[in-house]
PDB file of N, CA and C in Angstrom:
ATOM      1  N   UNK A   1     -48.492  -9.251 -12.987  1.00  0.00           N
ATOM      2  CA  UNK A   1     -48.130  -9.318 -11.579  1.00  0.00           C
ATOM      3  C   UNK A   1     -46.609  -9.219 -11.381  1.00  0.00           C
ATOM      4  N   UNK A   2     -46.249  -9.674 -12.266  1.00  0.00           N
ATOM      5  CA  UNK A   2     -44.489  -9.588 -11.689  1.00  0.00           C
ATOM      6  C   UNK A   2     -43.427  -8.594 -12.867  1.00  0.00           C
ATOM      7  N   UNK A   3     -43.922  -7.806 -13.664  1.00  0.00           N
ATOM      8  CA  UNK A   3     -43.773  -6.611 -14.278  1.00  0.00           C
ATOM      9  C   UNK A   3     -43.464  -5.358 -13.424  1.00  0.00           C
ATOM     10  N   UNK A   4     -43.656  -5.570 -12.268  1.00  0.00           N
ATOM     11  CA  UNK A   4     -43.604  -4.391 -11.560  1.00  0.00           C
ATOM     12  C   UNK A   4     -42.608  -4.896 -10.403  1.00  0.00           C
ATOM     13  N   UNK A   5     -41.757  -4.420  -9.887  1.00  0.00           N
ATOM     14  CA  UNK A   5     -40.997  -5.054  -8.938  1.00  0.00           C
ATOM     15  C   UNK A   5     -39.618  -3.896  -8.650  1.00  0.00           C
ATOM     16  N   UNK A   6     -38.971  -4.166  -7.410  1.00  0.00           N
ATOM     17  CA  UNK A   6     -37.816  -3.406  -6.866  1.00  0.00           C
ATOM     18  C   UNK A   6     -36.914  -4.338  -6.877  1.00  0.00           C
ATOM     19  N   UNK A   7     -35.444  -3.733  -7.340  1.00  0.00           N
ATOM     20  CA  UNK A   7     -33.787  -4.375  -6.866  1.00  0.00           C
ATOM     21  C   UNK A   7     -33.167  -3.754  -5.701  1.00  0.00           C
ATOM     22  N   UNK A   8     -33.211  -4.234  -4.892  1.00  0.00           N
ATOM     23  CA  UNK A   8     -32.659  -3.407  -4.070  1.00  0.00           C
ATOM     24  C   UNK A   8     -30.868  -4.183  -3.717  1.00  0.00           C
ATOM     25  N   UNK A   9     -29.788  -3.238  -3.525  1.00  0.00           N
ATOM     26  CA  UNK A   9     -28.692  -3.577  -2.962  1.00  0.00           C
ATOM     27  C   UNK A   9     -28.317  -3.132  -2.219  1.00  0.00           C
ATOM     28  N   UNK A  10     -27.652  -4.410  -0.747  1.00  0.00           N
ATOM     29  CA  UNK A  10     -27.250  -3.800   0.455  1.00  0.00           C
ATOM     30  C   UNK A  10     -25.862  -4.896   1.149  1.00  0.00           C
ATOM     31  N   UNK A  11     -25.625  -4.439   2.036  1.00  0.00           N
ATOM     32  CA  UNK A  11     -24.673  -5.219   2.712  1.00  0.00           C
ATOM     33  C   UNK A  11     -24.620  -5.535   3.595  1.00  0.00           C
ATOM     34  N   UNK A  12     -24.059  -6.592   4.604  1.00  0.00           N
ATOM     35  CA  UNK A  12     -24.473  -6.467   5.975  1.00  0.00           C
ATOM     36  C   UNK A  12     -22.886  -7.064   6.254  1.00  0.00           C
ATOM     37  N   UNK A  13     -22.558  -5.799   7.206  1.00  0.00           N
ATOM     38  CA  UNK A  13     -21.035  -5.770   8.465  1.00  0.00           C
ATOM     39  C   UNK A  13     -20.863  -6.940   9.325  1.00  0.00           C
ATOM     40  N   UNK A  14     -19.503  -6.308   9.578  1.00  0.00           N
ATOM     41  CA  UNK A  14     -19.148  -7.368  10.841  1.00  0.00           C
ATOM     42  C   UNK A  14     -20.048  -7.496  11.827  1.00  0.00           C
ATOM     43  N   UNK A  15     -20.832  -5.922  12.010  1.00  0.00           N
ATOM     44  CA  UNK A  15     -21.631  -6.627  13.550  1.00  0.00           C
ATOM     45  C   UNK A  15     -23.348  -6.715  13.077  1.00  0.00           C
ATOM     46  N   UNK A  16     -23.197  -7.150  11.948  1.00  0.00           N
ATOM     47  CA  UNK A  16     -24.635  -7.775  11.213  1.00  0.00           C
ATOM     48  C   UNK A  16     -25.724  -6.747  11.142  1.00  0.00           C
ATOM     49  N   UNK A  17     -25.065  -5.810  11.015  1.00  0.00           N
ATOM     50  CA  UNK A  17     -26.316  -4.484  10.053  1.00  0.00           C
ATOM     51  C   UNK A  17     -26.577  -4.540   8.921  1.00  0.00           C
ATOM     52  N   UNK A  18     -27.427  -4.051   8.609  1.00  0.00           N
ATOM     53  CA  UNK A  18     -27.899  -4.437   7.314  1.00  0.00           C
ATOM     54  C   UNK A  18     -27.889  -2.879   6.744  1.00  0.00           C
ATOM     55  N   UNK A  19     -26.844  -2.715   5.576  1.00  0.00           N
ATOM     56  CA  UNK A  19     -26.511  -1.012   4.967  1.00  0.00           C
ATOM     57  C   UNK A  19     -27.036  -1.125   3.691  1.00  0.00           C
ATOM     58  N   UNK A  20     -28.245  -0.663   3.381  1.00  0.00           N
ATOM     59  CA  UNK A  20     -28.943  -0.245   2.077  1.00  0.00           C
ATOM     60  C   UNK A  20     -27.838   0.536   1.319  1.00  0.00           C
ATOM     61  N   UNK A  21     -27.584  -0.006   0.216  1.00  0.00           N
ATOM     62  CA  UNK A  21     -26.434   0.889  -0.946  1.00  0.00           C
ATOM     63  C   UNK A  21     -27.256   1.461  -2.129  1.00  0.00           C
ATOM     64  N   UNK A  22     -28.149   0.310  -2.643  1.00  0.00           N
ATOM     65  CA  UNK A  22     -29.308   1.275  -3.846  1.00  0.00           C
ATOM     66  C   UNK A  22     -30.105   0.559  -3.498  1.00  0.00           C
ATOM     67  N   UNK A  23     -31.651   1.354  -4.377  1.00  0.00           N
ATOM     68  CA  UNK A  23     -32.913   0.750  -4.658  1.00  0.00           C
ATOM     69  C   UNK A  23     -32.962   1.456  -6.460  1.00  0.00           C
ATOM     70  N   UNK A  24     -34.022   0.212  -6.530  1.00  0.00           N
ATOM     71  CA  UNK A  24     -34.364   1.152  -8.096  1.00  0.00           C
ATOM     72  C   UNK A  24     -35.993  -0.084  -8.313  1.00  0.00           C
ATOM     73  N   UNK A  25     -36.194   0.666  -8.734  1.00  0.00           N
ATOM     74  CA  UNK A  25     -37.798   0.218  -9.405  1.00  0.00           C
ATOM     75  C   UNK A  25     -37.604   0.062 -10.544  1.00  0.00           C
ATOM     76  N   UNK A  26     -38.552  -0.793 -10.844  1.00  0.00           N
ATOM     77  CA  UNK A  26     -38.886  -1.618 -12.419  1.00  0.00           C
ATOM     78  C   UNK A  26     -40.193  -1.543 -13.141  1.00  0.00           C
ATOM     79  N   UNK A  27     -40.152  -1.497 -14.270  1.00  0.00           N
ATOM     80  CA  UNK A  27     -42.461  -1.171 -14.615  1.00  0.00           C
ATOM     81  C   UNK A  27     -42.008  -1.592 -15.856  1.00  0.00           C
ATOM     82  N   UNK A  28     -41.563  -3.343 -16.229  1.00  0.00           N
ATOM     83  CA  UNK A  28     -41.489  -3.807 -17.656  1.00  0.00           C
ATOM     84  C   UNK A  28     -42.840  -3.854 -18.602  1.00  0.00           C
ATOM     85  N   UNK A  29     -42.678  -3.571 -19.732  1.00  0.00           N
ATOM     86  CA  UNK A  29     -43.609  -3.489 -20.826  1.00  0.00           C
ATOM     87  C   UNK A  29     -43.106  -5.042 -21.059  1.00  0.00           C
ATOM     88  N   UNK A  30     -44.270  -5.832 -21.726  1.00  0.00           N
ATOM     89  CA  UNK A  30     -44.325  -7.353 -22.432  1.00  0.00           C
ATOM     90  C   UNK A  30     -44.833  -7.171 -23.668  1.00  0.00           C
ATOM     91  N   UNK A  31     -43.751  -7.511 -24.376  1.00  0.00           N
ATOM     92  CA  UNK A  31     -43.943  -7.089 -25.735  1.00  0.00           C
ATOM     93  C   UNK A  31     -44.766  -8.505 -26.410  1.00  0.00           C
ATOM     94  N   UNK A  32     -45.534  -7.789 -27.713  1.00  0.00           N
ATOM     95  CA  UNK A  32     -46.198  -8.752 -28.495  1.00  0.00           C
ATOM     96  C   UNK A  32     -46.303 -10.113 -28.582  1.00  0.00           C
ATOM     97  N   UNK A  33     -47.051 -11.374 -28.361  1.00  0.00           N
ATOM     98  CA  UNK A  33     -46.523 -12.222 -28.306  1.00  0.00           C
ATOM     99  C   UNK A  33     -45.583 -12.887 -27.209  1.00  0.00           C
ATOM    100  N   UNK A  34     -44.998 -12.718 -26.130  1.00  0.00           N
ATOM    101  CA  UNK A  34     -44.272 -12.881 -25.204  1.00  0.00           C
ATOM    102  C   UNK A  34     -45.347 -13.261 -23.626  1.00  0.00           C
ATOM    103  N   UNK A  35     -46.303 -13.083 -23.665  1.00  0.00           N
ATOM    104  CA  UNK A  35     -47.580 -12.863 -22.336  1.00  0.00           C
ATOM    105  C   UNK A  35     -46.932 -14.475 -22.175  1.00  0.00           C
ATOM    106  N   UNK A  36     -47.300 -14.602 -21.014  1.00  0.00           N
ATOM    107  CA  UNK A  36     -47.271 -16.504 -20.276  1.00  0.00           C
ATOM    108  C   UNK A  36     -46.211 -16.930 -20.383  1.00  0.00           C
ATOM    109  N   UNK A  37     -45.170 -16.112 -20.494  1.00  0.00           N
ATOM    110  CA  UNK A  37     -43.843 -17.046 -20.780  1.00  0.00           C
ATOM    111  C   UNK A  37     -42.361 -16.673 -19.745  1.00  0.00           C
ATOM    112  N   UNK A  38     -41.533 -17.112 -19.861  1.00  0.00           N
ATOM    113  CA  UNK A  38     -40.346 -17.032 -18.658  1.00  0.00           C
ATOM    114  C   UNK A  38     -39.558 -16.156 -19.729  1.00  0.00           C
ATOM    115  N   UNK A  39     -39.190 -15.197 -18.268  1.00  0.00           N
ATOM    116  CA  UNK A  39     -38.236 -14.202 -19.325  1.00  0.00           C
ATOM    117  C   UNK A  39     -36.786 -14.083 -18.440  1.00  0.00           C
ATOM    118  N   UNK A  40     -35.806 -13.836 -18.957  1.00  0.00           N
ATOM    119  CA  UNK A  40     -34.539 -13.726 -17.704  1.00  0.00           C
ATOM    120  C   UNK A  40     -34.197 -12.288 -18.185  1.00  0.00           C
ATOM    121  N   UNK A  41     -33.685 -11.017 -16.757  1.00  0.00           N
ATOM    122  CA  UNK A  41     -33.523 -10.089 -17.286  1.00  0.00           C
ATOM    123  C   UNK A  41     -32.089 -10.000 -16.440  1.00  0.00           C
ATOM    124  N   UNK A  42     -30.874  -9.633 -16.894  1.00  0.00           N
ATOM    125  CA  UNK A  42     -29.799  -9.891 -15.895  1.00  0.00           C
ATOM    126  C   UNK A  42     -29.492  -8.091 -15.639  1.00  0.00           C
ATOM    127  N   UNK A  43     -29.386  -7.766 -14.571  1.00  0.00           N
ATOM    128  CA  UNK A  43     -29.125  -6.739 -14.156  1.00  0.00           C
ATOM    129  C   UNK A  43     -27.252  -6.779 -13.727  1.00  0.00           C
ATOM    130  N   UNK A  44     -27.197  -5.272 -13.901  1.00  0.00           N
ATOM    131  CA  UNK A  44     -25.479  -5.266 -13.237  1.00  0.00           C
ATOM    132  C   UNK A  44     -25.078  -4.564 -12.339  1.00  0.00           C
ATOM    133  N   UNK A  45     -24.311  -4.485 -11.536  1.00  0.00           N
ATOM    134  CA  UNK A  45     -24.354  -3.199 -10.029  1.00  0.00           C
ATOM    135  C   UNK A  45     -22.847  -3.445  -9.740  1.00  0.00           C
ATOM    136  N   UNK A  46     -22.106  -2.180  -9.713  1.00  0.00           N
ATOM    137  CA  UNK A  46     -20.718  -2.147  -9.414  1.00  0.00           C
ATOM    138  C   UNK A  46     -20.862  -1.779  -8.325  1.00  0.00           C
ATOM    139  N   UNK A  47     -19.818  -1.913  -7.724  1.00  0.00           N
ATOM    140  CA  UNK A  47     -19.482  -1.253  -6.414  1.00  0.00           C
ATOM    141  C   UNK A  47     -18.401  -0.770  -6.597  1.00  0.00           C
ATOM    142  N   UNK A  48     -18.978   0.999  -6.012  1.00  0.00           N
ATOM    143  CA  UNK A  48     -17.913   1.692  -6.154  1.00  0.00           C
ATOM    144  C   UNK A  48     -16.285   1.198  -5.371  1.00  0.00           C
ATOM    145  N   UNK A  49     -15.018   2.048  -5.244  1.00  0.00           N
ATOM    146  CA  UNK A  49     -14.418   1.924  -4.674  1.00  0.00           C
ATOM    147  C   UNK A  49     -14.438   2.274  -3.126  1.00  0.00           C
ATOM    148  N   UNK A  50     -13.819   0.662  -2.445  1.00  0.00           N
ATOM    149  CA  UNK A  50     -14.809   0.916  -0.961  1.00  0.00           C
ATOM    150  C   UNK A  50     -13.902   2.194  -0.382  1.00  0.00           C
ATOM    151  N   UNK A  51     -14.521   2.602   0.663  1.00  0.00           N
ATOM    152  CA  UNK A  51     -14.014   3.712   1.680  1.00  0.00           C
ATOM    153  C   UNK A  51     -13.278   3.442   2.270  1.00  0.00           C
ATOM    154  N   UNK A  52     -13.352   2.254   3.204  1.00  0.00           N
ATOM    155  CA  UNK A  52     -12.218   1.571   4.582  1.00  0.00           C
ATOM    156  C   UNK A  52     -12.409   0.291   4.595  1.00  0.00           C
ATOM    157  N   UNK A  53     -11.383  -0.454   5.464  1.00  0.00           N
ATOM    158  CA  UNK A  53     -12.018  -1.462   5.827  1.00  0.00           C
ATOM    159  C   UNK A  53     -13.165  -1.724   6.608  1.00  0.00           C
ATOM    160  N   UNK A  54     -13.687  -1.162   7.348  1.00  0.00           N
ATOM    161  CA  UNK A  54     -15.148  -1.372   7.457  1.00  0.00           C
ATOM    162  C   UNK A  54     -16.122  -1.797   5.853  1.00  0.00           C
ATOM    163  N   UNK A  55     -15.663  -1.743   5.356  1.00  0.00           N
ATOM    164  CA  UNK A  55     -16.881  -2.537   4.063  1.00  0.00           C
ATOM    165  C   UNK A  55     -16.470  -3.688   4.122  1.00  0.00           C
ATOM    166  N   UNK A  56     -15.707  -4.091   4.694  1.00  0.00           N
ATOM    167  CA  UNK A  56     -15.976  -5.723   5.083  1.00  0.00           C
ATOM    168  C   UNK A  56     -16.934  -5.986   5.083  1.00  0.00           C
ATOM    169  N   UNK A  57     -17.364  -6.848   3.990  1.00  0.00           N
ATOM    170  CA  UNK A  57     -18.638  -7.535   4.822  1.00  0.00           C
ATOM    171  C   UNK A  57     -19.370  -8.363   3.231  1.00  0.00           C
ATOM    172  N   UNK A  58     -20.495  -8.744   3.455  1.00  0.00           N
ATOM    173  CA  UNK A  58     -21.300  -9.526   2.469  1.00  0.00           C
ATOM    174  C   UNK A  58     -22.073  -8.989   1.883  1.00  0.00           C
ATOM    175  N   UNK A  59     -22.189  -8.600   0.497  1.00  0.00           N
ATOM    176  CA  UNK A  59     -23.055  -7.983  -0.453  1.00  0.00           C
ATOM    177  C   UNK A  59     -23.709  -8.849  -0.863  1.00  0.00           C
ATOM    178  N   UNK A  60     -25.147  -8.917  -0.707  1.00  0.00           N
ATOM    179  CA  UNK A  60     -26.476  -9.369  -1.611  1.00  0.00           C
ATOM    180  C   UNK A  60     -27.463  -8.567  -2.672  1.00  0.00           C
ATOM    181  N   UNK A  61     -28.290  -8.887  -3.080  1.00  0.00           N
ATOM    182  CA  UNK A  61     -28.938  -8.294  -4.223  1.00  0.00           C
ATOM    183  C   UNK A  61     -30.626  -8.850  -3.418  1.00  0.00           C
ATOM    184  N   UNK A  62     -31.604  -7.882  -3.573  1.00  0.00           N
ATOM    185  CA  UNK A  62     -32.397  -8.488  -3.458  1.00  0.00           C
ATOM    186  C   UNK A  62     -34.060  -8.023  -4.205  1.00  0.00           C
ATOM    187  N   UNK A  63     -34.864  -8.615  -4.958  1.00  0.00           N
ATOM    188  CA  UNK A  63     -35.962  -8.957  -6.119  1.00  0.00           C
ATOM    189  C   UNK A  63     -37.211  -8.675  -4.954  1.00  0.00           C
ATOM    190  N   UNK A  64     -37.744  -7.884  -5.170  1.00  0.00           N
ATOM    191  CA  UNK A  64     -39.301  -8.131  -4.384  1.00  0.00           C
ATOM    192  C   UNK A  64     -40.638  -7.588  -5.648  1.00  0.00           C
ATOM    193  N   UNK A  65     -41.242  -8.368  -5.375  1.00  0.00           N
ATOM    194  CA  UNK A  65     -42.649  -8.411  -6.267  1.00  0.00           C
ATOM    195  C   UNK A  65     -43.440  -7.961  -5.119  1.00  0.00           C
ATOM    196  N   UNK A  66     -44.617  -7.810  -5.655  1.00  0.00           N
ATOM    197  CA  UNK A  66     -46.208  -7.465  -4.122  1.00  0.00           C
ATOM    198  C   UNK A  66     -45.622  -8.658  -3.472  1.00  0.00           C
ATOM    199  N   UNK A  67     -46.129  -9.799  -4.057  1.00  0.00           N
ATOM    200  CA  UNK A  67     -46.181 -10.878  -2.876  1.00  0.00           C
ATOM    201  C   UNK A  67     -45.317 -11.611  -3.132  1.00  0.00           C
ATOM    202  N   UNK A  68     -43.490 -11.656  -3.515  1.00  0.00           N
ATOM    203  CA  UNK A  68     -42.670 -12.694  -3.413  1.00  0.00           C
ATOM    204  C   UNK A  68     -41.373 -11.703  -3.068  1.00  0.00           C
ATOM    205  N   UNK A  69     -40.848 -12.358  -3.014  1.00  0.00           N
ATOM    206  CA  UNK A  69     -39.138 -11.878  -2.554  1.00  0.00           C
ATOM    207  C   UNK A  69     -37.894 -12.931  -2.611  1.00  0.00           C
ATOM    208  N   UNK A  70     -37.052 -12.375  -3.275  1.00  0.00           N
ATOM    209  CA  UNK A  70     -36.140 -13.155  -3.374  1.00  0.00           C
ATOM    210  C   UNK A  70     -34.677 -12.583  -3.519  1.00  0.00           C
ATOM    211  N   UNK A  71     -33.567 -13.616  -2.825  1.00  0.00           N
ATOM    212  CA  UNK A  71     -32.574 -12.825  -2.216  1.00  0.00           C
ATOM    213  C   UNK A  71     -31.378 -14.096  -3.120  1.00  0.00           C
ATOM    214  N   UNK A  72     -30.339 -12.638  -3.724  1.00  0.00           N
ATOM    215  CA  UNK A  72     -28.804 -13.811  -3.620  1.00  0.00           C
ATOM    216  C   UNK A  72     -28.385 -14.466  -2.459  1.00  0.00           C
ATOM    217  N   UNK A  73     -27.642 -15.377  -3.098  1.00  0.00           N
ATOM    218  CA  UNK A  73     -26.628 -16.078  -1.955  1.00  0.00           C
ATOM    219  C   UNK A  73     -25.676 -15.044  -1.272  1.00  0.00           C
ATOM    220  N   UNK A  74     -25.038 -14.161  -1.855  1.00  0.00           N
ATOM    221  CA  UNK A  74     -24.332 -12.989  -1.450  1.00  0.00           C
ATOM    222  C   UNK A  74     -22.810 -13.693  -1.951  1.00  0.00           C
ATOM    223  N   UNK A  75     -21.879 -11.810  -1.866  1.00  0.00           N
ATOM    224  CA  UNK A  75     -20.495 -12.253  -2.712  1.00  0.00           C
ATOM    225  C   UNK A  75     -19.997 -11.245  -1.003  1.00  0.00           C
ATOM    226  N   UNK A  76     -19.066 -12.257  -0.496  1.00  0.00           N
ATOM    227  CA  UNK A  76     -18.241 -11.481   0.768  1.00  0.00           C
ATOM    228  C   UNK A  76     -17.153 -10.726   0.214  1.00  0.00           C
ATOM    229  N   UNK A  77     -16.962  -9.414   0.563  1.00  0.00           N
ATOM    230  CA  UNK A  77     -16.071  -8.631   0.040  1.00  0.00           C
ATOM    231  C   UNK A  77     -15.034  -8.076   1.043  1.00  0.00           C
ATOM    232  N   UNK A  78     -13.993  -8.580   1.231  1.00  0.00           N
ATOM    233  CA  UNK A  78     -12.761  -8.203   2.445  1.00  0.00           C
ATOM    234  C   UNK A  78     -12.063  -7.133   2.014  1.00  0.00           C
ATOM    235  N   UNK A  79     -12.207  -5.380   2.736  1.00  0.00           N
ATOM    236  CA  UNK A  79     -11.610  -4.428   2.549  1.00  0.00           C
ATOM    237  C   UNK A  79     -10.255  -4.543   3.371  1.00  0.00           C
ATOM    238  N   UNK A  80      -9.104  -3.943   2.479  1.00  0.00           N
ATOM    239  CA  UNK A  80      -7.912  -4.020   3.433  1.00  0.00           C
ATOM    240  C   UNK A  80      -7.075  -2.628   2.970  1.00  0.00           C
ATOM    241  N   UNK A  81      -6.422  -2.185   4.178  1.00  0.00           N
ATOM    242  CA  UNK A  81      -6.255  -0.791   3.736  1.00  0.00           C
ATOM    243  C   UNK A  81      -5.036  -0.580   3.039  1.00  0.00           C
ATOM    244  N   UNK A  82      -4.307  -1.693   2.636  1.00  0.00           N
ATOM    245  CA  UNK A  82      -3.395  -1.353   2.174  1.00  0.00           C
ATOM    246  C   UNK A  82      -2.679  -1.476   0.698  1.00  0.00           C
ATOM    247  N   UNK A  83      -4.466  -2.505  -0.183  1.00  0.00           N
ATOM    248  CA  UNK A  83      -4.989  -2.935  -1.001  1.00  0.00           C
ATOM    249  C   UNK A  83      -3.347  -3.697  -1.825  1.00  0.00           C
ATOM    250  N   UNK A  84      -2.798  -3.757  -2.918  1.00  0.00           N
ATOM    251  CA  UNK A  84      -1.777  -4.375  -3.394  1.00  0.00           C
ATOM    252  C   UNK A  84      -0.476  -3.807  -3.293  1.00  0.00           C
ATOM    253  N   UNK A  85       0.297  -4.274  -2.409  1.00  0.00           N
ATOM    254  CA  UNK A  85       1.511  -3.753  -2.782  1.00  0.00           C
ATOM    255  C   UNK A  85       2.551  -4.719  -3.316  1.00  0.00           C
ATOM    256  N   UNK A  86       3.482  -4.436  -4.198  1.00  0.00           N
ATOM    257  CA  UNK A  86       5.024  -5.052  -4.864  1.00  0.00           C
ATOM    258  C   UNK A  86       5.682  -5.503  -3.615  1.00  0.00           C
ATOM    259  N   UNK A  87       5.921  -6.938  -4.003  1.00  0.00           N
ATOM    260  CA  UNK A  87       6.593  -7.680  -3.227  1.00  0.00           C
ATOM    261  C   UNK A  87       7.846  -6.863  -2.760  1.00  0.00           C
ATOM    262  N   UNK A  88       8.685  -7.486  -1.465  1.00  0.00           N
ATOM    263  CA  UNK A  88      10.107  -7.126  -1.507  1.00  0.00           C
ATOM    264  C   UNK A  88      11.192  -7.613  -2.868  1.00  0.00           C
ATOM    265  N   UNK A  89      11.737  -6.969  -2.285  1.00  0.00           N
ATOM    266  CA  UNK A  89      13.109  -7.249  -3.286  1.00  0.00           C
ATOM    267  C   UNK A  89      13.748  -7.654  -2.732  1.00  0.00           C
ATOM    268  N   UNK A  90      13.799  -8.218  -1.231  1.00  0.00           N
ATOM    269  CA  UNK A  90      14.632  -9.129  -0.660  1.00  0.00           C
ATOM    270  C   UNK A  90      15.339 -10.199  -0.910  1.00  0.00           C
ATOM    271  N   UNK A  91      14.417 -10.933  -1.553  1.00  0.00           N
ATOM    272  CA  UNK A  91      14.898 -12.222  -2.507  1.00  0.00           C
ATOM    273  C   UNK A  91      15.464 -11.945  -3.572  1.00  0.00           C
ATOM    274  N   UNK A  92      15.264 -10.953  -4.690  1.00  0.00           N
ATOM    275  CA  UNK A  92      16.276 -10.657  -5.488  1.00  0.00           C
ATOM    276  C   UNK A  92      18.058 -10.347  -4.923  1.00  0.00           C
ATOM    277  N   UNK A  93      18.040  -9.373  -4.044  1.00  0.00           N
ATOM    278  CA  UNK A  93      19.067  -8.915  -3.267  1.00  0.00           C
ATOM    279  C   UNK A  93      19.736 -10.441  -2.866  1.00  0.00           C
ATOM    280  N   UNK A  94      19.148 -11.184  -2.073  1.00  0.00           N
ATOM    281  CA  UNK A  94      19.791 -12.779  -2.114  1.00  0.00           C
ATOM    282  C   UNK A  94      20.511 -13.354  -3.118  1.00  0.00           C
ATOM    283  N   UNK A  95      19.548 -13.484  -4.003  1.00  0.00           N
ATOM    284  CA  UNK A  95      20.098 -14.125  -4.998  1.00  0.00           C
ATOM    285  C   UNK A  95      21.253 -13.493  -6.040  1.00  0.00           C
ATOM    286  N   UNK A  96      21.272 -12.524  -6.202  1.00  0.00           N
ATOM    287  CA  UNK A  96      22.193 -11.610  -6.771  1.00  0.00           C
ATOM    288  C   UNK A  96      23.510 -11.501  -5.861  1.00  0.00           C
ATOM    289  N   UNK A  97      23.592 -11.736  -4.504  1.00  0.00           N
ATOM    290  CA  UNK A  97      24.436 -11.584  -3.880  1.00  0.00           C
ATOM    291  C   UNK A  97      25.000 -13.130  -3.776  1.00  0.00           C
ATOM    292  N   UNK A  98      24.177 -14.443  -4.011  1.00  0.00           N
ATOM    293  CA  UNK A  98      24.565 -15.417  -3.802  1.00  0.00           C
ATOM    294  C   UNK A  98      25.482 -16.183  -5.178  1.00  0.00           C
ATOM    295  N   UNK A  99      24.931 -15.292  -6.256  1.00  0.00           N
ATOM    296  CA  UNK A  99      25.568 -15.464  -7.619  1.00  0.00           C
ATOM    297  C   UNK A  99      26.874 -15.199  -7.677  1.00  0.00           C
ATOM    298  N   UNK A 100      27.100 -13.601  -6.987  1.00  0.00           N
ATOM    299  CA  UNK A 100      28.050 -13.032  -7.025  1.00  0.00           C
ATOM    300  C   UNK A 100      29.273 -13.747  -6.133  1.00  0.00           C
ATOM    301  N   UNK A 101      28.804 -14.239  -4.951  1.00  0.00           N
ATOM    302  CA  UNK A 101      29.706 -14.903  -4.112  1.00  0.00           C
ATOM    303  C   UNK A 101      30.290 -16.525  -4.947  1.00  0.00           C
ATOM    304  N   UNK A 102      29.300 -17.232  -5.690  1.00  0.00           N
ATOM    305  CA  UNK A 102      29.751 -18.018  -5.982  1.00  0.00           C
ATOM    306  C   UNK A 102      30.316 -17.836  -7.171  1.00  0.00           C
ATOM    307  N   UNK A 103      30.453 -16.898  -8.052  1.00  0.00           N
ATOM    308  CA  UNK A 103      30.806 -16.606  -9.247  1.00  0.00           C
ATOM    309  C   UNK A 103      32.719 -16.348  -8.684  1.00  0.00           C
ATOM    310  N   UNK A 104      32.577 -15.624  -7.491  1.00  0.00           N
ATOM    311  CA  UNK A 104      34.340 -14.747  -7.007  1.00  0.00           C
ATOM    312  C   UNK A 104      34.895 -16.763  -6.660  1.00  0.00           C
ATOM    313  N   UNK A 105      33.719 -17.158  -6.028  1.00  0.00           N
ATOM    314  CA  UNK A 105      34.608 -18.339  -5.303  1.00  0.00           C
ATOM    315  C   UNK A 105      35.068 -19.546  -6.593  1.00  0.00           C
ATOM    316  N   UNK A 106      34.965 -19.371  -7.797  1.00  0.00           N
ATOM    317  CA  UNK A 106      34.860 -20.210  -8.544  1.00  0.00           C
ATOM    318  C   UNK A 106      36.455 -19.590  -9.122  1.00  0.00           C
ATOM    319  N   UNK A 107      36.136 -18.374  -9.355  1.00  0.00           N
ATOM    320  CA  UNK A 107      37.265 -17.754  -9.921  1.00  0.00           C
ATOM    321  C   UNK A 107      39.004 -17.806  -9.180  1.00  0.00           C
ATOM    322  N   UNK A 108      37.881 -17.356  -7.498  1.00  0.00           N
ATOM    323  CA  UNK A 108      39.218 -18.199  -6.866  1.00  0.00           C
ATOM    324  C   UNK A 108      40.175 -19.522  -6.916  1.00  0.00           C
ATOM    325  N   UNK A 109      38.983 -20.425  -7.046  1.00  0.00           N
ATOM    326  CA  UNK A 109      39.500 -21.480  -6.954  1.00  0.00           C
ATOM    327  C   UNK A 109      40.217 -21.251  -8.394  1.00  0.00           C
ATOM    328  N   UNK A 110      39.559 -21.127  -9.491  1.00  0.00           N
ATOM    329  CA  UNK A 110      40.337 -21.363 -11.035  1.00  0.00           C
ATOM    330  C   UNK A 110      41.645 -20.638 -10.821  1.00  0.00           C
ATOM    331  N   UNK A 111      42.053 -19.713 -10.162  1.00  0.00           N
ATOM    332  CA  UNK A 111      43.604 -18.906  -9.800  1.00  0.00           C
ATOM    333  C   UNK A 111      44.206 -19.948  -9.155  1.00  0.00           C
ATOM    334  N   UNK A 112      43.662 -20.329  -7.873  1.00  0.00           N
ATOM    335  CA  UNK A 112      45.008 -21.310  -7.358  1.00  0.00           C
ATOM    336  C   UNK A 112      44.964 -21.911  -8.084  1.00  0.00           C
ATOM    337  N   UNK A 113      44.097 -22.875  -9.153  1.00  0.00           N
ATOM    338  CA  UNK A 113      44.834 -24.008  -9.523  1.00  0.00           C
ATOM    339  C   UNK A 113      45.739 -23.910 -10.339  1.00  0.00           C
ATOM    340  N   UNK A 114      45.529 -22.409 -11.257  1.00  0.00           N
ATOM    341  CA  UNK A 114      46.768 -22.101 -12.228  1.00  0.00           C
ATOM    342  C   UNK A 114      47.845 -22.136 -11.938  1.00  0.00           C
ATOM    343  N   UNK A 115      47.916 -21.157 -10.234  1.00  0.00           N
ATOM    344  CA  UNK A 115      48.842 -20.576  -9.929  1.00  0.00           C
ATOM    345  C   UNK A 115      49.567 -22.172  -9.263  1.00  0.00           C
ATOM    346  N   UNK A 116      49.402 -23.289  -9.184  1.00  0.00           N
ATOM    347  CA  UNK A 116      49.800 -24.571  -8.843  1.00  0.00           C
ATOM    348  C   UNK A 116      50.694 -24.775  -9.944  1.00  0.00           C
ATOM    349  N   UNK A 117      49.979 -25.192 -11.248  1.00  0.00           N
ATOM    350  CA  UNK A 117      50.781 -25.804 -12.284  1.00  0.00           C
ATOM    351  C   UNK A 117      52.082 -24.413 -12.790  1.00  0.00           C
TER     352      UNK A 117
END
């Protein structure tokens, strides 16, 4: 009875549609010895690289037998279009400029005091 079964993967948007991404069917053989017993089979499903931000949204996985069904909790996936970019260099530029200022003002000061004695 439960040898035979569909995975199906889909997603559902901001305005709560539900977007079929795959299906695939299953027809497991039970090998020798194994009949009456619990088996775990872990499946894997990438997702390609999304299109836009519209793939916002919550990906589930979902198991159907004839008569059972069963669904992930789901993994929320936030598309953003501008995906990683390198910080500024603003703060470097600061700090390099704040080194430099205190490095001249130190030096200053070390001149007058020479130029004292």
């Amino acid at each position: 009875k439960y040898i035979k079964f569909s995975i199906s993967y889909y997603w559902i948007n901001s305005l709560g549609q539900k977007i079929n991404i795959s299906d695939k069917q299953e027809d497991l053989s039970i090998p020798p010895g194994k009949e009456n017993t619990t088996a775990v089979i872990s499946y894997n499903h990438r997702i390609e690289l999304l299109e836009n931000t519209s793939s916002t949204g919550t990906y589930y996985c979902e198991v159907k037998w004839s008569d059972t069904k069963k669904m992930g909790k789901g993994v929320f996936v936030l598309a953003r279009s501008t995906g990683y970019t390198d910080p500024s260099h603003g703060w470097e530029i600061l700090i390099t400029l704040t080194v430099l200022l205190a490095a001249l003002s130190i030096a200053a000061t070390a001149l007058l005091l020479w130029k004292r004695k």
